[in-house]
C-alpha atoms as a PDB file:
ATOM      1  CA  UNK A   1      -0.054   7.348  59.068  1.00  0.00           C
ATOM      2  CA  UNK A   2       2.163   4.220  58.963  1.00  0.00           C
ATOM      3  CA  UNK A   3      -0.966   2.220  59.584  1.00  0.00           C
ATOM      4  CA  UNK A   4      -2.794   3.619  56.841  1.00  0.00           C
ATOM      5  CA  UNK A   5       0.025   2.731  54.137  1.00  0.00           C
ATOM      6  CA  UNK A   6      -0.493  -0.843  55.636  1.00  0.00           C
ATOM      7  CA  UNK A   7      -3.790  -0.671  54.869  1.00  0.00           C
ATOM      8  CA  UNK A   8      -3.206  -0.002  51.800  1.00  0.00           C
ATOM      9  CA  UNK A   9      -0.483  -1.856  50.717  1.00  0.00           C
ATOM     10  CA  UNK A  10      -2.967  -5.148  51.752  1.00  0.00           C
ATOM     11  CA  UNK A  11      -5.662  -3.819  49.968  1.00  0.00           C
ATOM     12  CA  UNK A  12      -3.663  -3.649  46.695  1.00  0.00           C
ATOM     13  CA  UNK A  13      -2.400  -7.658  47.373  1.00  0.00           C
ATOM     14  CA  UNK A  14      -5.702  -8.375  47.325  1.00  0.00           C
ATOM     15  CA  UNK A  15      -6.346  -7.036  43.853  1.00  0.00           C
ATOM     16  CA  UNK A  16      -3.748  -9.420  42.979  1.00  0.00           C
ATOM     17  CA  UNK A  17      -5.190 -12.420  41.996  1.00  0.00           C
ATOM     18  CA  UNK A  18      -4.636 -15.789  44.194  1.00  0.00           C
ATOM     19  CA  UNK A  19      -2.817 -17.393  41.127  1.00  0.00           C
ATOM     20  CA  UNK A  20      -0.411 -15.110  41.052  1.00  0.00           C
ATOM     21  CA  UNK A  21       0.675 -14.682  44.229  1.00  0.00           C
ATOM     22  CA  UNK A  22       0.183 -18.144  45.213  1.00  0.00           C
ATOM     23  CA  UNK A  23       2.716 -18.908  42.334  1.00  0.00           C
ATOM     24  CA  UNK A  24       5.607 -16.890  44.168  1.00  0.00           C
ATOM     25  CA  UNK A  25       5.262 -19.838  46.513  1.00  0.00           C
ATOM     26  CA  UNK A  26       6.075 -22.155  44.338  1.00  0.00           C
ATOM     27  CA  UNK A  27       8.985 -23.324  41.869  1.00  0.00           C
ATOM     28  CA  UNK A  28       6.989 -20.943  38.998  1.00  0.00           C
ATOM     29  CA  UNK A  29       9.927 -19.270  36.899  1.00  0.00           C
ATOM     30  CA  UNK A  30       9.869 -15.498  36.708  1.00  0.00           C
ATOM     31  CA  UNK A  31       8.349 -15.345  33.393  1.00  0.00           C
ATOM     32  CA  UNK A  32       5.552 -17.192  34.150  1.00  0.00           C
ATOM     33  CA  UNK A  33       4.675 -14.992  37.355  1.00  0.00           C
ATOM     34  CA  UNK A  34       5.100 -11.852  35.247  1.00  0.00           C
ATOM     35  CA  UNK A  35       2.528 -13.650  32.510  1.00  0.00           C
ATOM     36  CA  UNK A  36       0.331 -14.472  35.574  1.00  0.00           C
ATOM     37  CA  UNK A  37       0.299 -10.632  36.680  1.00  0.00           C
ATOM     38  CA  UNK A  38      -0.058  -9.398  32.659  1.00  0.00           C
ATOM     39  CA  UNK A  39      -2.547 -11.636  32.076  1.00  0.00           C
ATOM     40  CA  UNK A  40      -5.389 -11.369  35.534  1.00  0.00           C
ATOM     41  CA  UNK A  41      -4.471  -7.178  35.060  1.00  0.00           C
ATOM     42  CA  UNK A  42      -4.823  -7.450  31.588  1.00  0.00           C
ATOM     43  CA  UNK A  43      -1.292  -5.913  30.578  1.00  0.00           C
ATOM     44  CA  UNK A  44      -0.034  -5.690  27.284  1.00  0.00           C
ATOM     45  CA  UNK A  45       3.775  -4.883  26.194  1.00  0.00           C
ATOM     46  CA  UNK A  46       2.867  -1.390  25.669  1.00  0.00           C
ATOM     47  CA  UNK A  47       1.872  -0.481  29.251  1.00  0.00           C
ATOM     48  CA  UNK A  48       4.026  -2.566  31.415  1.00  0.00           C
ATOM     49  CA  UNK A  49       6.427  -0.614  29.469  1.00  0.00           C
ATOM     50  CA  UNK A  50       4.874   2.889  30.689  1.00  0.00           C
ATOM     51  CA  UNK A  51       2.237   1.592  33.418  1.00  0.00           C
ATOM     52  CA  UNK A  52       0.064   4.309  34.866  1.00  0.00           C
ATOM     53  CA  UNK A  53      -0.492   4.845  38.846  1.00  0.00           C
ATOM     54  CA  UNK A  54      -2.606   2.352  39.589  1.00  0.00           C
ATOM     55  CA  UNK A  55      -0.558  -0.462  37.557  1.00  0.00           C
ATOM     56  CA  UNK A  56       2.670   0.909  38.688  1.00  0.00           C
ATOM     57  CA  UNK A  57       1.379   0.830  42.429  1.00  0.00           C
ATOM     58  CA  UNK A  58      -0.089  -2.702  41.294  1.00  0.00           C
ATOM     59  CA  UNK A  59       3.289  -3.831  40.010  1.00  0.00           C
ATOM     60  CA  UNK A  60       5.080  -2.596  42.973  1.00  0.00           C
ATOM     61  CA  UNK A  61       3.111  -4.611  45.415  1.00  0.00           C
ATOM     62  CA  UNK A  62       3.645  -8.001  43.348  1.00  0.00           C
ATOM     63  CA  UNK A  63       7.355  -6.709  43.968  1.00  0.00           C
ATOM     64  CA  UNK A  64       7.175  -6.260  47.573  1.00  0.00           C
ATOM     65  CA  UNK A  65       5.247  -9.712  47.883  1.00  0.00           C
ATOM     66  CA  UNK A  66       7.720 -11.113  45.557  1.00  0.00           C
ATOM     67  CA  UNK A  67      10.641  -9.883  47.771  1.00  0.00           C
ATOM     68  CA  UNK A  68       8.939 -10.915  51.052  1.00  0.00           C
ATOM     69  CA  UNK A  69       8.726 -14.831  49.450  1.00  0.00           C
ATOM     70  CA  UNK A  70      12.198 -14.424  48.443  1.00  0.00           C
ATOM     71  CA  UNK A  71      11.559 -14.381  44.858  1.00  0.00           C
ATOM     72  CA  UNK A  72      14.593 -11.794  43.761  1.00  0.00           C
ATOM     73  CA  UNK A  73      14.310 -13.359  40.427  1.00  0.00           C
ATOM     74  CA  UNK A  74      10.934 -12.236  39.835  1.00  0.00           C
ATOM     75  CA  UNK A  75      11.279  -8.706  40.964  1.00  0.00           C
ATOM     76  CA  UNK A  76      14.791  -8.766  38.388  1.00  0.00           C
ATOM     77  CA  UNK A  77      12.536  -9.959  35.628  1.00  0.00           C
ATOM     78  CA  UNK A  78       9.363  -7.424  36.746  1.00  0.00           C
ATOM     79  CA  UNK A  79      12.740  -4.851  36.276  1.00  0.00           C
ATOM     80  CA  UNK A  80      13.419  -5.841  32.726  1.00  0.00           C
ATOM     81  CA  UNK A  81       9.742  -5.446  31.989  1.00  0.00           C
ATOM     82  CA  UNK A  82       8.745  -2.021  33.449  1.00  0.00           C
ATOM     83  CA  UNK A  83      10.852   1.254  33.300  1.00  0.00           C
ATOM     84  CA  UNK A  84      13.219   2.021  36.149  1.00  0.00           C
ATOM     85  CA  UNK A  85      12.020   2.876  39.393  1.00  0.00           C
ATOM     86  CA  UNK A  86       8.706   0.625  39.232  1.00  0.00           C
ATOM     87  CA  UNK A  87       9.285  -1.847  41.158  1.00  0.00           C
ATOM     88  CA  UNK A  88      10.993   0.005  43.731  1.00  0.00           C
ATOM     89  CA  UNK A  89      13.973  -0.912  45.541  1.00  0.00           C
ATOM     90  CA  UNK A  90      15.329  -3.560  46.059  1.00  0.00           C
END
């Protein structure tokens, strides 16, 4: 089963679009990552503030990817957008 989640947690960075993952490798502030991700899933205000399933499990892979690059300030600013527990731990 472990393999499977990895499965899927690389099919869900590929949804994510090149831009915005390739900008948590560089010196991109927070808010423009977030715009990146709100802009290629086409998220408004309203549901990054109460994302659904697939957005939430969208939003929590940016996280993960975010963490991995050692981006904490992204996944703190993906935390003032989205309600608590979205972007998982940290």
């Amino acid at each position: 089963m472990p393999f499977f989640l990895f499965v899927e947690s690389e099919a869900k960075a590929l949804v994510l679009s090149s831009g915005v993952l390739q900008s948590l490798q560089t010196t991109c502030d927070a808010e423009n990552v977030a715009a990146l991700l709100a802009e290629s899933l086409k998220l408004d205000e309203a549901t990054l503030a109460v994302p659904g399933p697939e957005k939430t499990q969208l939003i929590r892979c940016l996280s993960m990817e975010a963490k991995n690059a050692n981006r904490v300030d992204v996944v703190k600013h993906l935390r003032q957008l989205t309600p608590a527990g979205t972007t998982g731990v940290v």
